[in-house]
N, C-alpha and C. Protein backbone atom coordinates (compact mmCIF):
# COMPACT_ATOMS: atom_id res chain seq x y z
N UNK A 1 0.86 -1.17 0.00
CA UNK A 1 0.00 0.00 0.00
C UNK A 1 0.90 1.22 0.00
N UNK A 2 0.36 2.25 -1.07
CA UNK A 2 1.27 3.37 -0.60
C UNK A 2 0.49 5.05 -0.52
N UNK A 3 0.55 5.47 0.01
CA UNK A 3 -0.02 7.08 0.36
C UNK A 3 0.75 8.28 0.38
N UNK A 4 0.12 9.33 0.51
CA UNK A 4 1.48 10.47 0.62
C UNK A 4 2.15 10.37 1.27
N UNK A 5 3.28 11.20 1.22
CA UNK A 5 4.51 10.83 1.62
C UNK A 5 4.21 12.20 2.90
N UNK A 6 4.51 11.88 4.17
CA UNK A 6 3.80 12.29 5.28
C UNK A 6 4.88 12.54 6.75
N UNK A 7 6.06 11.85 6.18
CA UNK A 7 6.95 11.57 7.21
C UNK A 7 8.59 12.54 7.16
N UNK A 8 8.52 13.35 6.00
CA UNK A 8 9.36 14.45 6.34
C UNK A 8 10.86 13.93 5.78
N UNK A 9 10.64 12.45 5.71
CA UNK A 9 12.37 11.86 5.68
C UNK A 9 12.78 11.73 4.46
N UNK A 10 11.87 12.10 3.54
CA UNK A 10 12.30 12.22 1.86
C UNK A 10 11.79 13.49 1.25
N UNK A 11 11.98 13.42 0.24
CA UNK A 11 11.39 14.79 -1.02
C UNK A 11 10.34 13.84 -1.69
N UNK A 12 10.01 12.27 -1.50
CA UNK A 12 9.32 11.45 -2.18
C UNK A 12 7.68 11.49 -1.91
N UNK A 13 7.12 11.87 -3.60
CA UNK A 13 5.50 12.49 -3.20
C UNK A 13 4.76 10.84 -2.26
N UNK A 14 5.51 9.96 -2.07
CA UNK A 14 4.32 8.87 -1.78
C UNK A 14 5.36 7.85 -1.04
N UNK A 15 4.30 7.38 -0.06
CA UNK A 15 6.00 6.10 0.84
C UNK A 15 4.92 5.12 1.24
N UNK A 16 5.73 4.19 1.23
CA UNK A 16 5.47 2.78 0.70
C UNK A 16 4.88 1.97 2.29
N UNK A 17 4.21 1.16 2.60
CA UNK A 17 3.80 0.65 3.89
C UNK A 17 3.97 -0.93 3.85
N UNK A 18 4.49 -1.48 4.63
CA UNK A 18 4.76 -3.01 4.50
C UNK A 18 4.76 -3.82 5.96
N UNK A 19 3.61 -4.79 6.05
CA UNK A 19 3.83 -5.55 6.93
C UNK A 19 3.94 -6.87 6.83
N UNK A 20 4.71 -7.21 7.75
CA UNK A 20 5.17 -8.85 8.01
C UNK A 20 4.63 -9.33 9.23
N UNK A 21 4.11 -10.21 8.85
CA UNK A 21 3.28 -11.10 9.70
C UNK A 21 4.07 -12.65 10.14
N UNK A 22 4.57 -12.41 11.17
CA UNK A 22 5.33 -13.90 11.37
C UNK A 22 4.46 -14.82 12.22
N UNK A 23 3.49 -14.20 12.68
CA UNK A 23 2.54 -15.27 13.19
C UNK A 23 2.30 -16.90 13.16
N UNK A 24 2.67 -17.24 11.90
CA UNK A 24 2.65 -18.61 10.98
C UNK A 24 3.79 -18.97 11.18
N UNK A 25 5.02 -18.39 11.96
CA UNK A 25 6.34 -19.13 11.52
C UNK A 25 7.04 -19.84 12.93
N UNK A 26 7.35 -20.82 12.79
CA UNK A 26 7.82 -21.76 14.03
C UNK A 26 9.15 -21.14 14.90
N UNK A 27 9.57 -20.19 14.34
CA UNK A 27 10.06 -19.75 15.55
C UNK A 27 10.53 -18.15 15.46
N UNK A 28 11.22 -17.58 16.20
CA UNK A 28 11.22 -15.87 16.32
C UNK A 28 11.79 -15.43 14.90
N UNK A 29 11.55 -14.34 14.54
CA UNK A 29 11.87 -14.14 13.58
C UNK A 29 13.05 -12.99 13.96
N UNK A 30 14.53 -12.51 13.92
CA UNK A 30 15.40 -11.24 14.65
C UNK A 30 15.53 -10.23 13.81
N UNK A 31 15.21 -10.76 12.19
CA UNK A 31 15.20 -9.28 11.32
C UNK A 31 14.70 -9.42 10.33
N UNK A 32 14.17 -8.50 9.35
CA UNK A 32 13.58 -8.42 8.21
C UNK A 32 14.30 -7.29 7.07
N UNK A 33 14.60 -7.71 6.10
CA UNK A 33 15.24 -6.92 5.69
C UNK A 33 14.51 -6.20 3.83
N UNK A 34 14.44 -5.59 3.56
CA UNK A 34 13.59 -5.14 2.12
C UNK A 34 14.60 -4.37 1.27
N UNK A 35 15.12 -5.18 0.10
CA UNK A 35 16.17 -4.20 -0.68
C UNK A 35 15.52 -4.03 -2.07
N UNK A 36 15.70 -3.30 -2.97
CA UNK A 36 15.51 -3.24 -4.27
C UNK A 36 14.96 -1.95 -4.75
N UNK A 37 14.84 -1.79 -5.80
CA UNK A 37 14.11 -0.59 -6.60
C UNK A 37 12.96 -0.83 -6.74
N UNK A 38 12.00 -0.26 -6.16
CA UNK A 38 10.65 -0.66 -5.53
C UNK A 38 10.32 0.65 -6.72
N UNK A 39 9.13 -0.02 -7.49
CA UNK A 39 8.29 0.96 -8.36
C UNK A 39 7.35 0.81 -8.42
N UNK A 40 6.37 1.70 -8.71
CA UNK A 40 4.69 2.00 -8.44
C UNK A 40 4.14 2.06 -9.95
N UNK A 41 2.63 1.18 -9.99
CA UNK A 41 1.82 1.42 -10.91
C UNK A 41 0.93 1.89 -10.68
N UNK A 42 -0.38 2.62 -11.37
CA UNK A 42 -1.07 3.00 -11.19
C UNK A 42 -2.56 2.27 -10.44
N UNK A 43 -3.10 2.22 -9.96
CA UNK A 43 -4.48 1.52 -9.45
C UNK A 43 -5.14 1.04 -10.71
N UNK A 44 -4.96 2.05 -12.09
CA UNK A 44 -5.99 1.56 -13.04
C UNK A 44 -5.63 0.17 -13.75
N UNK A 45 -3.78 0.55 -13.63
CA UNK A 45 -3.26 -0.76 -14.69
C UNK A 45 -2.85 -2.07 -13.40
N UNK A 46 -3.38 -1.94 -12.30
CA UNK A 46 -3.11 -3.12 -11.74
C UNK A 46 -3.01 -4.58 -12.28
N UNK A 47 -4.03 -4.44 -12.75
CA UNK A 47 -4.76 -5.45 -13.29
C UNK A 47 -3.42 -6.18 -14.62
N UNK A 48 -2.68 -5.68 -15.03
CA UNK A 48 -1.96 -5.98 -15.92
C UNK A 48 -0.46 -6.86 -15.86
N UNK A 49 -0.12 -6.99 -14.81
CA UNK A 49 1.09 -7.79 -14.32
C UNK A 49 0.17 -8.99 -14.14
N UNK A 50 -1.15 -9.12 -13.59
CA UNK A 50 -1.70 -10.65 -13.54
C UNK A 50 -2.12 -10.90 -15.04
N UNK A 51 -2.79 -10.44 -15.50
CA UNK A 51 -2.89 -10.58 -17.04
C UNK A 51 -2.16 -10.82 -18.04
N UNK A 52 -0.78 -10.26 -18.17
CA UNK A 52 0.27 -10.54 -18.45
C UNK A 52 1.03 -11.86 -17.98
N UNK A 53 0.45 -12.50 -16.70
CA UNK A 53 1.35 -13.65 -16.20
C UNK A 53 2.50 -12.98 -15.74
N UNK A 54 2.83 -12.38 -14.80
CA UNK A 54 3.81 -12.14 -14.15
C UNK A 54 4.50 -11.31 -15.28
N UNK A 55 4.57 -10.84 -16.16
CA UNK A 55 5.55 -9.97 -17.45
C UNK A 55 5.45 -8.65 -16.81
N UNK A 56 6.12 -7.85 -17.10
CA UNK A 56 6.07 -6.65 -16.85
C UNK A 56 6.07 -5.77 -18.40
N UNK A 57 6.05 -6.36 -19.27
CA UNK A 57 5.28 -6.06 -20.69
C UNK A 57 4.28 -5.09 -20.67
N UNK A 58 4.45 -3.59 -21.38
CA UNK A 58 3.39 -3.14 -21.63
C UNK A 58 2.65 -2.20 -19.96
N UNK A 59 3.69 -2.50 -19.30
CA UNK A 59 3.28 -1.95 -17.89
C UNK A 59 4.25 -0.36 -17.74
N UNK A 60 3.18 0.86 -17.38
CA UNK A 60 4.36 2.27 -16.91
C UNK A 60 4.52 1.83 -15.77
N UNK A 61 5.90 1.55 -15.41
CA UNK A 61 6.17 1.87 -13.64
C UNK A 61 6.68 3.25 -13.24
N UNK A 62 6.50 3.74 -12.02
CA UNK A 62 6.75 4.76 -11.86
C UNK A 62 7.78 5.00 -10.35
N UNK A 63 8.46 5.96 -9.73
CA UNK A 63 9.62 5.72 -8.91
C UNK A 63 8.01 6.74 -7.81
N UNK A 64 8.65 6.43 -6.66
CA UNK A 64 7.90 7.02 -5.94
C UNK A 64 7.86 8.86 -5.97
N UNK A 65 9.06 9.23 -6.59
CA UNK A 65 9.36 10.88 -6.68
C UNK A 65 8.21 11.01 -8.26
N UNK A 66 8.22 10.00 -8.64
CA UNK A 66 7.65 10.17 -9.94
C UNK A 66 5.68 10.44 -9.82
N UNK A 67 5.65 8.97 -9.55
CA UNK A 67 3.65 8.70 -9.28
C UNK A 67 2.76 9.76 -8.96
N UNK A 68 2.05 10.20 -9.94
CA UNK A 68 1.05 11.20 -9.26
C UNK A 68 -0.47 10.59 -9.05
């Protein structure tokens, strides 16, 4: 999920929300870690990475400084 960007710690119009749920896992979990170039589509073209079968064909991604 992502919303405006609200927290002061970037110039980025929108920041990203992520939870992990270890509930299901047999034992403690000590860290979680999230790396990569994380890019945003629009709500309308969601629908198109499942349609596509996992491709990213034909999809705008956008950087979070970018997405309006």
């Amino acid at each position: 999920m992502f919303d405006k960007n609200t927290t002061g710690l970037s110039d980025a119009k929108y920041q990203a929300t992520f939870v992990f749920d270890a509930s299901n896992l047999s034992k403690e979990v000590d860290n979680v870690q999230l790396e990569g170039g994380f890019q945003f589509i629009k709500e309308s073209d969601d629908h198109l990475y499942e349609e596509n079968k996992g491709s990213n064909s034909g999809i705008n991604w956008f950087t979070a400084y970018d997405i309006s």
